[in-house]
Protein backbone atom coordinates (compact mmCIF):
# COMPACT_ATOMS: atom_id res chain seq x y z
CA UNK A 1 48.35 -35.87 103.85
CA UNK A 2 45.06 -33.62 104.68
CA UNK A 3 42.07 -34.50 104.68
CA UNK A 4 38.71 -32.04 106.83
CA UNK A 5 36.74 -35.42 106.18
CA UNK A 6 39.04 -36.96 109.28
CA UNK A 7 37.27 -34.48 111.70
CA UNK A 8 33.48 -36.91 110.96
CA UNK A 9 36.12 -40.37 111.28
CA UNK A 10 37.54 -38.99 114.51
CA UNK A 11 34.53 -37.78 115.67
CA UNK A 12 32.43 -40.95 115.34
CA UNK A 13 34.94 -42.69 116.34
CA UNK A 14 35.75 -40.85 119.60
CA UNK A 15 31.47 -40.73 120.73
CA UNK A 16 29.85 -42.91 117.73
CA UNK A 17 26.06 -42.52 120.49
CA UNK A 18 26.25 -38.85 120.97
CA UNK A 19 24.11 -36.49 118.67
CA UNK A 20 25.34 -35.08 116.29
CA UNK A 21 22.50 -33.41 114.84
CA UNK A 22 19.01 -32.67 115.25
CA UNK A 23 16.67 -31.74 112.05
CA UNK A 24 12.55 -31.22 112.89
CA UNK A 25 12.08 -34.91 114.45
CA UNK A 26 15.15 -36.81 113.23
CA UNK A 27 18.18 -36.85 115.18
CA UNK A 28 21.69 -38.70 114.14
CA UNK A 29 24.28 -39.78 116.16
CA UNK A 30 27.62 -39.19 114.81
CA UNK A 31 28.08 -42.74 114.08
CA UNK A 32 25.01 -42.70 112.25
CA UNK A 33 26.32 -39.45 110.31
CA UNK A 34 29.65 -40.82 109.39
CA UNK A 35 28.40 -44.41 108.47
CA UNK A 36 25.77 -42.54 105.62
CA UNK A 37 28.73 -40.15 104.75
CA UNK A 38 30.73 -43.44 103.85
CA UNK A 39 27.65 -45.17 101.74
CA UNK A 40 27.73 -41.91 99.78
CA UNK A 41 31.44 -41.81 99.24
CA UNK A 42 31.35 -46.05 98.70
CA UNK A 43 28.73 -44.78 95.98
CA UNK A 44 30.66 -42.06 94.42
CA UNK A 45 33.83 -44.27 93.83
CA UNK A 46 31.22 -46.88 92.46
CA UNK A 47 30.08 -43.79 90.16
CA UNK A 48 33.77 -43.11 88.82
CA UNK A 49 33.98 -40.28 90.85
CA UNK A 50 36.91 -39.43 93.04
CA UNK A 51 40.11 -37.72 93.47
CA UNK A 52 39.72 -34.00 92.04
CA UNK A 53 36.54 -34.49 90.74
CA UNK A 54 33.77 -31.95 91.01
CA UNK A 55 30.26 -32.61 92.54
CA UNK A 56 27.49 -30.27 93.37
CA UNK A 57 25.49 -29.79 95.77
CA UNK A 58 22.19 -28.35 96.14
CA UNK A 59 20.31 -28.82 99.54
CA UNK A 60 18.73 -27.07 102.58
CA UNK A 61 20.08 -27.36 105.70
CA UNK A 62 18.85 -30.72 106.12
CA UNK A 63 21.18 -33.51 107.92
CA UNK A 64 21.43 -34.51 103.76
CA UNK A 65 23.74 -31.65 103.60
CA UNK A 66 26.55 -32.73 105.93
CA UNK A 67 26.15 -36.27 104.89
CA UNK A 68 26.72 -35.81 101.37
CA UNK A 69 29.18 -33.20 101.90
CA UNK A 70 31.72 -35.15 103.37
CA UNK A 71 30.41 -38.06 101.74
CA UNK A 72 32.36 -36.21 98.58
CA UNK A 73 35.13 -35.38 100.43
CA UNK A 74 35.77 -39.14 102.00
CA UNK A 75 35.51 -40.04 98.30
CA UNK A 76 38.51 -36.98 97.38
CA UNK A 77 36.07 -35.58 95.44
CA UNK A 78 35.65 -31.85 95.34
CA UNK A 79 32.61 -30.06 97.32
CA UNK A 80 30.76 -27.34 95.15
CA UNK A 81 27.67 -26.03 97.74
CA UNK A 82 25.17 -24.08 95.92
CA UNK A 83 21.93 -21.98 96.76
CA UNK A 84 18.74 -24.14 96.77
CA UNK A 85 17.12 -21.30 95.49
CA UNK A 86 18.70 -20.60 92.06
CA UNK A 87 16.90 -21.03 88.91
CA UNK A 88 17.52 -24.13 86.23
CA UNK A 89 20.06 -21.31 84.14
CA UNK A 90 21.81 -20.15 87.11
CA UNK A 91 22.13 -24.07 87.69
CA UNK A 92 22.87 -25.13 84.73
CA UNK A 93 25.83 -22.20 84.50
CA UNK A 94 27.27 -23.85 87.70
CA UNK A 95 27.26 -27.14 86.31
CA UNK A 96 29.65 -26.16 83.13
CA UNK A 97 31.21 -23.75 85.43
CA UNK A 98 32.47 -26.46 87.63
CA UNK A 99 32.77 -29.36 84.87
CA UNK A 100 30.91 -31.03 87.64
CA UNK A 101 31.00 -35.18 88.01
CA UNK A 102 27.88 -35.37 89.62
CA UNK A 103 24.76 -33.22 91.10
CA UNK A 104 23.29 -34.22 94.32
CA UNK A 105 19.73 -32.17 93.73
CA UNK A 106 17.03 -31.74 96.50
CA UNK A 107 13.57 -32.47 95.56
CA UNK A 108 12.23 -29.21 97.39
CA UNK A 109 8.47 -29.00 98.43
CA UNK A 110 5.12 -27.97 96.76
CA UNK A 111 5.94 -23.94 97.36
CA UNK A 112 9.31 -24.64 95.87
CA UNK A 113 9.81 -27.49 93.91
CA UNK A 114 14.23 -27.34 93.28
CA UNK A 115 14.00 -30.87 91.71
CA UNK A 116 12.61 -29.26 88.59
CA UNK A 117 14.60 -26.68 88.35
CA UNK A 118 17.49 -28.77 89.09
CA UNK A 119 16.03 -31.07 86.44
CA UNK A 120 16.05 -28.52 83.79
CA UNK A 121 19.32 -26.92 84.37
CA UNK A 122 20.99 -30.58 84.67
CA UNK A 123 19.46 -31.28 81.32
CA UNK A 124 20.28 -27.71 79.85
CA UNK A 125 23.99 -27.91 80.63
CA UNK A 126 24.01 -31.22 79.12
CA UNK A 127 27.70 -32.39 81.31
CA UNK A 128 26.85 -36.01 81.76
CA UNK A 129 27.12 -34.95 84.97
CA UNK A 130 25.29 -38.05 87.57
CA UNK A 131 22.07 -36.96 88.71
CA UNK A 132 20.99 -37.63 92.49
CA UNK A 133 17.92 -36.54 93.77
CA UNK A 134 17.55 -36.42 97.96
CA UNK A 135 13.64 -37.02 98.51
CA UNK A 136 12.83 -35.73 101.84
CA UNK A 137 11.49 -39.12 102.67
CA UNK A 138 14.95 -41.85 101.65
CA UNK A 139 12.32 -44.59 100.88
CA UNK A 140 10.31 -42.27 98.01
CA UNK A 141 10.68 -42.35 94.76
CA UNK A 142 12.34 -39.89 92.48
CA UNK A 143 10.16 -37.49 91.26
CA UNK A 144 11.78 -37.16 88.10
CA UNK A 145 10.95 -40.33 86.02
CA UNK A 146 14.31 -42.65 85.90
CA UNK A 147 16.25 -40.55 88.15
CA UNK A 148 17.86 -41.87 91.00
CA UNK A 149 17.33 -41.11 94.49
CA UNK A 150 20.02 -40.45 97.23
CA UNK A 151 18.38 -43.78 99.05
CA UNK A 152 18.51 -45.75 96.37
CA UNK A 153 21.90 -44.95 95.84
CA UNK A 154 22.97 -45.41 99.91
CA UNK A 155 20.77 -48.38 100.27
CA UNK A 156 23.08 -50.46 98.09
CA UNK A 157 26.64 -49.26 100.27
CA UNK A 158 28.57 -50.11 103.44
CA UNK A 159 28.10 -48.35 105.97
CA UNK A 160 32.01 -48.81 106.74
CA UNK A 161 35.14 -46.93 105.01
CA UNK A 162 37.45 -44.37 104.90
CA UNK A 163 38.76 -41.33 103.47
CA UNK A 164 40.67 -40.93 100.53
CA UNK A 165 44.70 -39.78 101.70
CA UNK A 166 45.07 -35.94 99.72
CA UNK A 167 47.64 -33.51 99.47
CA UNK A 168 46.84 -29.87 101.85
CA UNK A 169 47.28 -27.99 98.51
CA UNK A 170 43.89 -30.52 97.14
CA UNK A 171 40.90 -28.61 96.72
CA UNK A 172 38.43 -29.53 98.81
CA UNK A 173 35.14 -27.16 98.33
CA UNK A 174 34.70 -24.35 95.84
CA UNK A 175 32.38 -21.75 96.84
CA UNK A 176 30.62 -19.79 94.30
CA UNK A 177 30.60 -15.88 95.03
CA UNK A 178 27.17 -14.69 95.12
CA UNK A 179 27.57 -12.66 91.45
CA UNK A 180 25.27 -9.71 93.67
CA UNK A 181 28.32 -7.30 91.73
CA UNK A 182 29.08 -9.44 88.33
CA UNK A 183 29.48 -12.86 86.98
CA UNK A 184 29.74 -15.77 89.89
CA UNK A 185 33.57 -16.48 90.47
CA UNK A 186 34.21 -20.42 92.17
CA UNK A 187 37.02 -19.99 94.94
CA UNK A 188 39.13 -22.72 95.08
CA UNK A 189 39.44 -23.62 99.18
CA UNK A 190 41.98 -26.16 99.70
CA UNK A 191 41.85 -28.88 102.36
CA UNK A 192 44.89 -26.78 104.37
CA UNK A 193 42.59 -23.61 103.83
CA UNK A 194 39.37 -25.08 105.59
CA UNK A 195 41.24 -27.33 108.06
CA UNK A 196 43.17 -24.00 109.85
CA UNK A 197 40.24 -22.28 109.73
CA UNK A 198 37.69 -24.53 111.07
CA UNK A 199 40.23 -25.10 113.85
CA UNK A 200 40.92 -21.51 114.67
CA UNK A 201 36.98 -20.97 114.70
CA UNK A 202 37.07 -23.91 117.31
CA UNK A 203 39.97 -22.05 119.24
CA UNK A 204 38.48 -18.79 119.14
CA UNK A 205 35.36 -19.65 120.51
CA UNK A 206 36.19 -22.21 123.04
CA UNK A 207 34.27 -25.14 121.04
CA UNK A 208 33.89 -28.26 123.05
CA UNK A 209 31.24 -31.13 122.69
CA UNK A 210 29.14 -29.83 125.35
CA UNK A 211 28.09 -27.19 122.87
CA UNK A 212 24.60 -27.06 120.91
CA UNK A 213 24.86 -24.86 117.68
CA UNK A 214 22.00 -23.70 115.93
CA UNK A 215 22.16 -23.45 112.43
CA UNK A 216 20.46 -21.13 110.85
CA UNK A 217 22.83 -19.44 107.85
CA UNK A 218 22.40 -21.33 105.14
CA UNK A 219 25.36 -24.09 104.83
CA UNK A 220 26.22 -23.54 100.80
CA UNK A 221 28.36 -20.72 102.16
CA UNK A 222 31.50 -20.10 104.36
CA UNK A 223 30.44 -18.77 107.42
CA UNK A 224 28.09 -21.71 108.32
CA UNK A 225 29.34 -24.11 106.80
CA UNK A 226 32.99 -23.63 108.35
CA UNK A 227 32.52 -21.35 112.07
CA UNK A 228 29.42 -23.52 112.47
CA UNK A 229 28.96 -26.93 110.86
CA UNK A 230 32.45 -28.01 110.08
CA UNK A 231 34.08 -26.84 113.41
CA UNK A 232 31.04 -28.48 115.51
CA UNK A 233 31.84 -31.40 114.04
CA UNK A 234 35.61 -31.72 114.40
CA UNK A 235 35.25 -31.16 118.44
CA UNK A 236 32.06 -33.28 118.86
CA UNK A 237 29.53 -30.83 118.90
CA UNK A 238 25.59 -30.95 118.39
CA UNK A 239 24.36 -29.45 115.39
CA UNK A 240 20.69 -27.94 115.38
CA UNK A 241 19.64 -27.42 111.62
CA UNK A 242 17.35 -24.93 110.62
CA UNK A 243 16.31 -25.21 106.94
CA UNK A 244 14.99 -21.49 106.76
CA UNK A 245 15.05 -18.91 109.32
CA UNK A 246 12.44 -17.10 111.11
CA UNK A 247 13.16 -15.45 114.39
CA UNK A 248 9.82 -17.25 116.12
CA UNK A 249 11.04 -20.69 114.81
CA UNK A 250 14.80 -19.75 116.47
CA UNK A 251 14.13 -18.77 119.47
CA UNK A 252 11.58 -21.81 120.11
CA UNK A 253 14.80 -24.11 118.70
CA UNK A 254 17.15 -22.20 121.05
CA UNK A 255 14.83 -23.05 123.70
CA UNK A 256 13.99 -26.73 123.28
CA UNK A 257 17.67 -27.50 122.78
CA UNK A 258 19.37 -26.08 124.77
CA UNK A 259 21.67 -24.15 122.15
CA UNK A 260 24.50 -22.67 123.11
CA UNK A 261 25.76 -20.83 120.04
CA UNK A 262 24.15 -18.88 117.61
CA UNK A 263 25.59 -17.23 114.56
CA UNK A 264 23.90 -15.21 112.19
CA UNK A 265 23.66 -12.20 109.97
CA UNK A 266 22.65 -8.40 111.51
CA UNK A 267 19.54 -9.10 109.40
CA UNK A 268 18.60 -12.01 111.80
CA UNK A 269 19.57 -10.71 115.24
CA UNK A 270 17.22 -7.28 114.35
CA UNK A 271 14.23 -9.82 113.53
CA UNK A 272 14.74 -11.42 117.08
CA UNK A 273 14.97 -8.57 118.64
CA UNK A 274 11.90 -7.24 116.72
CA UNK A 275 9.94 -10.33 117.14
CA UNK A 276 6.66 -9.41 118.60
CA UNK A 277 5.58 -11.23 121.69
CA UNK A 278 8.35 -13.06 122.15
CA UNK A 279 8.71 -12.76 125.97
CA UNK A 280 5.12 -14.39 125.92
CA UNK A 281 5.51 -17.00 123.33
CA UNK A 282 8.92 -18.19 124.59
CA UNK A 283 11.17 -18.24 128.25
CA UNK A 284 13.68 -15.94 127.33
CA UNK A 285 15.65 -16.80 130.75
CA UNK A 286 16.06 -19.73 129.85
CA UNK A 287 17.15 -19.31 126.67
CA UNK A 288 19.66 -16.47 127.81
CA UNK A 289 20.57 -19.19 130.44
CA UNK A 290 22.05 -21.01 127.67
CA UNK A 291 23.08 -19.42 125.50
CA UNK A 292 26.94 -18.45 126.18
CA UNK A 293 28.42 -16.93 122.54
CA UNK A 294 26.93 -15.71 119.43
CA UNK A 295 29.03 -14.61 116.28
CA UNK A 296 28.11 -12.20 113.56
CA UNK A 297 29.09 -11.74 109.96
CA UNK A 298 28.16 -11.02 106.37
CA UNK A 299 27.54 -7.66 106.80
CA UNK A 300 28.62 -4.52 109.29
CA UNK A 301 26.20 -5.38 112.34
CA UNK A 302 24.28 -1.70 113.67
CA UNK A 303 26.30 -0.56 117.28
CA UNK A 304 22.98 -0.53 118.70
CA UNK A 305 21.45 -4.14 117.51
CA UNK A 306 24.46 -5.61 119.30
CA UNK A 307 24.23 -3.54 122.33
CA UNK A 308 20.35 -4.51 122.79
CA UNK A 309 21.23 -8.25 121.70
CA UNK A 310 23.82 -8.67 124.20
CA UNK A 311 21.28 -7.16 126.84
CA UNK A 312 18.32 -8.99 126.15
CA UNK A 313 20.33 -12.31 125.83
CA UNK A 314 23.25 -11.80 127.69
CA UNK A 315 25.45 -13.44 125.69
CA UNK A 316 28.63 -11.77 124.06
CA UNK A 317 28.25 -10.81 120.03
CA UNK A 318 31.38 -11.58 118.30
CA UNK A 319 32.10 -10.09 115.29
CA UNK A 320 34.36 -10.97 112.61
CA UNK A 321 35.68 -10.30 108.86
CA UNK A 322 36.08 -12.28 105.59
CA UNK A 323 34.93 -13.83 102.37
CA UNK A 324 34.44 -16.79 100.68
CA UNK A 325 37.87 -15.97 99.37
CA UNK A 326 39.26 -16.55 103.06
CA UNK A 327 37.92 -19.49 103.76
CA UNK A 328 36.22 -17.00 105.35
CA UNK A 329 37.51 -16.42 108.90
CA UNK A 330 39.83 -13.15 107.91
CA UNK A 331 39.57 -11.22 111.69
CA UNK A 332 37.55 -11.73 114.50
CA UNK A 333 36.75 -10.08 117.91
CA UNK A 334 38.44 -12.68 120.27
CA UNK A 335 36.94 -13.97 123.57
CA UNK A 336 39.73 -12.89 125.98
CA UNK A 337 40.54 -9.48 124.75
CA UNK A 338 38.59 -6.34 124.53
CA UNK A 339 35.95 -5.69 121.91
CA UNK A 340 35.35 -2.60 120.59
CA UNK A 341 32.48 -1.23 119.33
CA UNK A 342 31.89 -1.12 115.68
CA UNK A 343 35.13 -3.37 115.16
CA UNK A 344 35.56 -6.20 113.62
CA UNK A 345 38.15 -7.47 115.52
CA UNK A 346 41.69 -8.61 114.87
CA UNK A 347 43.24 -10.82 111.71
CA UNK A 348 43.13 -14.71 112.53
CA UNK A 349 46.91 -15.87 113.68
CA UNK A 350 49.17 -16.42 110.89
CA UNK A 351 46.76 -13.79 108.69
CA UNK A 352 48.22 -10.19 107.69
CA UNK A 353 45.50 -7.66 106.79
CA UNK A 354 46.61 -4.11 105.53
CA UNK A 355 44.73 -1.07 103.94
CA UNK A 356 45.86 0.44 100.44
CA UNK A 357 44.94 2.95 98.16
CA UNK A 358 44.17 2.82 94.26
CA UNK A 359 47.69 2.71 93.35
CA UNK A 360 48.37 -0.13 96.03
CA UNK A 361 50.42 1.84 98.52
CA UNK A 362 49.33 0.99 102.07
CA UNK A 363 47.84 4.11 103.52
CA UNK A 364 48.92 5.30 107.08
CA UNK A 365 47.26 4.27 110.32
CA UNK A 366 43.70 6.12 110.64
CA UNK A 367 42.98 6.53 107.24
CA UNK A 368 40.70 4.30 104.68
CA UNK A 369 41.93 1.89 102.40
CA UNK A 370 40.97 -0.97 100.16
CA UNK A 371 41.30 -4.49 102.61
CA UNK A 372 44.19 -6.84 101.60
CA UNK A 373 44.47 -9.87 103.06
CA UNK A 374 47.07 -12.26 102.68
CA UNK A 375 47.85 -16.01 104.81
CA UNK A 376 46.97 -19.36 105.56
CA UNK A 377 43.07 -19.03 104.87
CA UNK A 378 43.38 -17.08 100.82
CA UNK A 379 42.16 -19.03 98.03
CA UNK A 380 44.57 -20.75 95.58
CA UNK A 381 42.16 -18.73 93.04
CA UNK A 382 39.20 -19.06 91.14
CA UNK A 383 38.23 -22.35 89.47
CA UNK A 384 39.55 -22.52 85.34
CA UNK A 385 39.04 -18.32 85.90
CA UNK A 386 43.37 -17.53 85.46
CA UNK A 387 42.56 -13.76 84.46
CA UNK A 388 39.94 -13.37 87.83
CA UNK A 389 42.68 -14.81 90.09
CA UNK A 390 45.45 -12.52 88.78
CA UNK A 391 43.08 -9.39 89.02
CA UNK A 392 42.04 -10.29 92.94
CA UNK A 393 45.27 -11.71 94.28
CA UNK A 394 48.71 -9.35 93.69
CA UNK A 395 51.66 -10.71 95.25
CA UNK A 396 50.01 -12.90 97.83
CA UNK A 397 47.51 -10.38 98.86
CA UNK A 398 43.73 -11.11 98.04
CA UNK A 399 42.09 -7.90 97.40
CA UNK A 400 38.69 -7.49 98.66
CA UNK A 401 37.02 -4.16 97.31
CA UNK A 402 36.07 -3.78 101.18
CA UNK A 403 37.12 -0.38 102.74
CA UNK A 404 38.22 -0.51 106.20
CA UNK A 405 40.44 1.20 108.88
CA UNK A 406 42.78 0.13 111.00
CA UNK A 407 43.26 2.03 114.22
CA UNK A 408 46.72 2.42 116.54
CA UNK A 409 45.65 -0.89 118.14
CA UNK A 410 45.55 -3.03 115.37
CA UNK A 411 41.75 -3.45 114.91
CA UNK A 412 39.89 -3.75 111.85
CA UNK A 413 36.83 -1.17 111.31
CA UNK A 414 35.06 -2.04 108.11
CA UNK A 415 33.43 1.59 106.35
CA UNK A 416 32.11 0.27 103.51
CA UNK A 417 31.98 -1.70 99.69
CA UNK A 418 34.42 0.15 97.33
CA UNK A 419 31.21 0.03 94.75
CA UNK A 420 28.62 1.09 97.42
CA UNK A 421 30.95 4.40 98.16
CA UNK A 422 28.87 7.35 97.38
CA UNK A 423 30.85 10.41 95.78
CA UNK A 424 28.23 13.48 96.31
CA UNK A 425 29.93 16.63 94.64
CA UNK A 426 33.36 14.93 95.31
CA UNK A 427 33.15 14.14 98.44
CA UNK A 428 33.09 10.58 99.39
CA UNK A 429 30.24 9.80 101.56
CA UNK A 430 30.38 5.80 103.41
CA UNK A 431 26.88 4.51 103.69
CA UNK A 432 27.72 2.43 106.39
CA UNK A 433 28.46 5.53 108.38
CA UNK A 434 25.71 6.88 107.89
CA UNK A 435 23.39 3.79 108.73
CA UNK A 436 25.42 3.08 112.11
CA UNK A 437 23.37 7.08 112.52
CA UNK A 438 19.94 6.06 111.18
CA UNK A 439 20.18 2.86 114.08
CA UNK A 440 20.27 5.15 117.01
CA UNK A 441 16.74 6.33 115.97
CA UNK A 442 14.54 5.17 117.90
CA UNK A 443 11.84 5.09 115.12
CA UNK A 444 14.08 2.82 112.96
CA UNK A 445 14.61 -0.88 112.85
CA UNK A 446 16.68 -1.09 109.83
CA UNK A 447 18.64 0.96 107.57
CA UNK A 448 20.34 0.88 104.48
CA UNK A 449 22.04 3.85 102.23
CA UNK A 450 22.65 3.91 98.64
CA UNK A 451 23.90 6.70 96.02
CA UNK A 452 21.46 7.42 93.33
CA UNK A 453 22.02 9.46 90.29
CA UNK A 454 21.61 13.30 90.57
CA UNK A 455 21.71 15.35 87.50
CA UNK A 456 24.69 18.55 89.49
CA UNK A 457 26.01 16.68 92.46
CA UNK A 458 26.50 13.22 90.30
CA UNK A 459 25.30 10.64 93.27
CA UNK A 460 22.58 11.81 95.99
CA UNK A 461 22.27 9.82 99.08
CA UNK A 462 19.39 7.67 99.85
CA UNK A 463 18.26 6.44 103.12
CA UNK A 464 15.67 3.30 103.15
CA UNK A 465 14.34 2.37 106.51
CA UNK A 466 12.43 -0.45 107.90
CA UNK A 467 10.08 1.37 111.34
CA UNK A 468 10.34 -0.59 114.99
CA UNK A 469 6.59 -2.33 114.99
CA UNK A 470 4.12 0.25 115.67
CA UNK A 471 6.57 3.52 115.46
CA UNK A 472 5.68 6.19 112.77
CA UNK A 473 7.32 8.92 111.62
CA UNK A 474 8.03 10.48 108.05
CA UNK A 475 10.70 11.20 105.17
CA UNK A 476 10.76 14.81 105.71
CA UNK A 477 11.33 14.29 109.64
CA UNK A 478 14.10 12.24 109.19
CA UNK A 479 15.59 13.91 106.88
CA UNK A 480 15.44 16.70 109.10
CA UNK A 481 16.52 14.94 112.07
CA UNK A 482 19.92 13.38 110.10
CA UNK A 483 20.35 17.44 108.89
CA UNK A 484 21.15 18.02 112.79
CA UNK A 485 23.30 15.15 113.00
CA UNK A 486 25.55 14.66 109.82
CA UNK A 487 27.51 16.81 107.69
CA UNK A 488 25.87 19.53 105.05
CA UNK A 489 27.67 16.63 102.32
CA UNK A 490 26.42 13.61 104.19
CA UNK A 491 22.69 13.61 105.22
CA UNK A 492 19.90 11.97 102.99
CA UNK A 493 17.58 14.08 100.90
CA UNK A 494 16.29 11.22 99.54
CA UNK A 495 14.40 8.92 102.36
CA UNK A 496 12.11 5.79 101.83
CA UNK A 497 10.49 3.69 104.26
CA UNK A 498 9.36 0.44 103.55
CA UNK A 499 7.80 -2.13 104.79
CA UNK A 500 10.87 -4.91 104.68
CA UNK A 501 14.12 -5.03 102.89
CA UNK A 502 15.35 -7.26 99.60
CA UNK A 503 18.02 -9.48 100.94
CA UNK A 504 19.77 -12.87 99.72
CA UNK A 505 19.56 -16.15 100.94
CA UNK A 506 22.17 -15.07 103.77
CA UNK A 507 20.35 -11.86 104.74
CA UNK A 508 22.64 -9.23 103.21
CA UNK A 509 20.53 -6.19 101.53
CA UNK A 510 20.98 -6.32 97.88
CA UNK A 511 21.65 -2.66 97.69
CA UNK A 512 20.72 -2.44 93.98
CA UNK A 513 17.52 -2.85 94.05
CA UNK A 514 17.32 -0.31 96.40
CA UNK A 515 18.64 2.46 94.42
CA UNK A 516 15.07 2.46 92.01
């Protein structure tokens, strides 16, 4: 019997005073966290929900979101996170997608109001699913005429319980692909799936209760929700939630808290290092005092962001590999052994990783090939999608549409999206290559590449750069400056600067709207 909602029980049971998280000005012990997580399970059960039945989940990070999170688990429900920023279709979609029991909805705020939307698409997929609104303030009313509110629905609980007993093969969370490349698929993540992971994040890093994360990726997906929110809590750690990220906001959290781990998309670490005045606004010292680990993921982080990170800060950036499909942890760069640049480390004990070409044959050591992942941490397979399952996973092996390298060592070096290759005259040209290049300049402070149609050479490649505050320069001199530095097949002819970059709710650059 398995069960991730045992990490909050032993937990609270081990230090019930010590905090477990701190949110703006509320703070919760973990007693006080796993008490509300069993009123919400107590209230599930009293729902008719329980034991493979799905409820969603649409919240900030907010100490709401942990709370009701394994509030569904205790209850041997199923988990299914999603982005507090979708639309009442996207919503509703979810909602028939998951056959969902229930819908725990924030009520958002006057610049983004997600109860209505959450409203609407509740109503539109029509589901019978339970409605739940979580008001900011537990004692206010729904906004929504008649529906109820999270504290309405605690308010009538025990505080005491348990969790229900499940099998390791039991789903406990689905996570919803972001759809950036097609129609959203829901990975299955069993309780076995999240439990080995969240403990080999723990492991990895050295995770002890003395730690203070800060949470800034938003918790509906893997990476926070399992390296950061998941494994603080099964070794006793203090959780510092950040609802939405700005690097002026982080840095004064980092500060006042004393945090101690930070993890985060490239997107985030090249706004704190860009952050203007922010030896004068905050005591970096002391921050770098503190600070002892970060991690990175989500996207290929620039050579040169980490290298000025890890000398501003001081602290090590760890990088590692995977997808919601992996629970996510798939490789990481591990604190004892050597990192090397650009790498994104080695696969997670018990996890196989190899490289293979169109036809599935693995290719030799050196060369490029699709990433395959097989082990302890691949989905069981997408949610009611049998066809999307068979397609991804091939004898065991997930297959990820990522193109890496593995080199004589063993470590994982990721080039690039299968569908953001570039194929100019028939050669195949790796974007992120080419941006690793763009970094080193010392006008740039982000770059992305993209392919864009060209009427002889099929695909031209684009550059689109974000300038270091106050640096100037122009599309011709870059272009002319990558000319000296790339291959004739290689360099931009197409460059665009911009003032910032479209990204998702994680940070990653939604390539696609780049290539206009």
């Amino acid at each position: 019997m398995l069960n991730i909602a045992a990490h909050l029980q032993r937990s609270a049971a081990l230090t019930p005073c010590k905090v477990a998280i701190h949110c703006g000005d509320r703070t919760l012990s973990y007693g006080q966290l796993d008490g509300a997580a069993n009123q919400v399970a107590n209230a599930l059960r009293r729902l008719g929900v329980g034991r493979g039945d799905r409820v969603v989940l649409a919240c900030p990070n907010l100490p709401e979101f942990p709370i009701v999170y394994y509030g569904i688990l205790k209850a041997g429900a199923i988990v299914v996170p999603i982005n507090a920023l979708l639309k009442a279709p996207e919503i509703a979609e979810h909602l028939r997608e998951s056959q969902a029991r229930a819908f725990f909805c924030f009520e958002g705020s006057a610049e983004g109001p997600l109860h209505r939307e959450g409203w609407k698409g509740h109503v539109e997929a029509a589901t019978g699913a339970a409605f739940v609104m979580i008001t900011a303030d537990p004692h206010e009313p729904s906004a929504i005429a008649g529906a109820r509110t999270l504290g309405e629905l605690m308010r009538a609980e025990s505080p005491a319980g348990d969790y229900a007993p499940m099998q390791e093969t039991d789903t406990a969370v689905i996570l919803y692909t972001s759809g950036t490349t097609g129609r959203s698929k829901g990975a299955e993540l069993t309780h076995s799936n999240l439990a080995l992971n969240i403990a080999y994040a723990a492991l990895m890093c050295k995770m002890d209760a003395a730690d203070t994360h800060l949470i800034a990726l938003p918790l509906f997906l893997a990476f926070g929700q399992t390296t950061q929110m998941n494994a603080a809590i099964l070794v006793g750690a203090t959780m510092v939630l950040m609802p939405r990220f700005d690097a002026d906001g982080a840095l004064a959290l980092m500060e006042r808290h004393g945090v101690t781990i930070f993890a985060g998309v490239p997107t985030m670490y090249i706004a704190l290092l860009n952050l203007a005045g922010a030896a004068q606004a905050h005591d970096l010292g002391k921050i770098a005092a503190r600070l002892r680990l970060t991690l990175s993921g989500g996207s290929a982080m620039p050579v040169a962001v980490l290298s000025a990170f890890e000398e501003r800060f001081g602290a090590p950036v760890l990088e590692g590999y995977g997808l919601a499909e992996t629970s996510p942890v798939a490789s990481f760069n591990f604190l004892d052994s050597e990192r090397l640049p650009a790498s994104v480390g080695k696969p997670l004990y018990g996890v196989e990783i190899k490289l293979v070409d169109r036809a599935g044959r693995t290719v030799a050591i050196g060369e490029t090939g699709e990433i395959a992942i097989r082990g302890h941490n691949v989905t069981k397979g997408y949610f009611n999608r049998p066809e999307a399952t068979a397609q991804a996973i091939v004898d065991g092996w997930l297959h990820t549409g990522d193109v890496g390298r593995i080199d004589d060592s063993g470590s994982l070096f990721i080039v690039d999206r299968v569908t953001d290759m570039i194929i100019r005259g028939g050669f195949n040209v790796y974007p992120r290559e080419l941006e690793e290049v763009l970094m080193t300049h010392p006008a740039v402070a982000q770059a992305a590449v993209v392919g864009v149609p060209h009427a002889t050479h099929g695909e031209e490649v684009k550059a689109v750069l974000v300038l270091e505050a106050g640096a100037a320069t122009t599309p011709e001199a870059i272009v002319e400056w990558c000319r000296e530095r790339m291959a004739g097949y290689k360099y931009p002819r197409v460059v665009e600067i911009v003032a910032g970059m479209p990204t998702t709710a994680t940070g990653k650059i939604i390539k696609r709207d780049l290539r206009a």
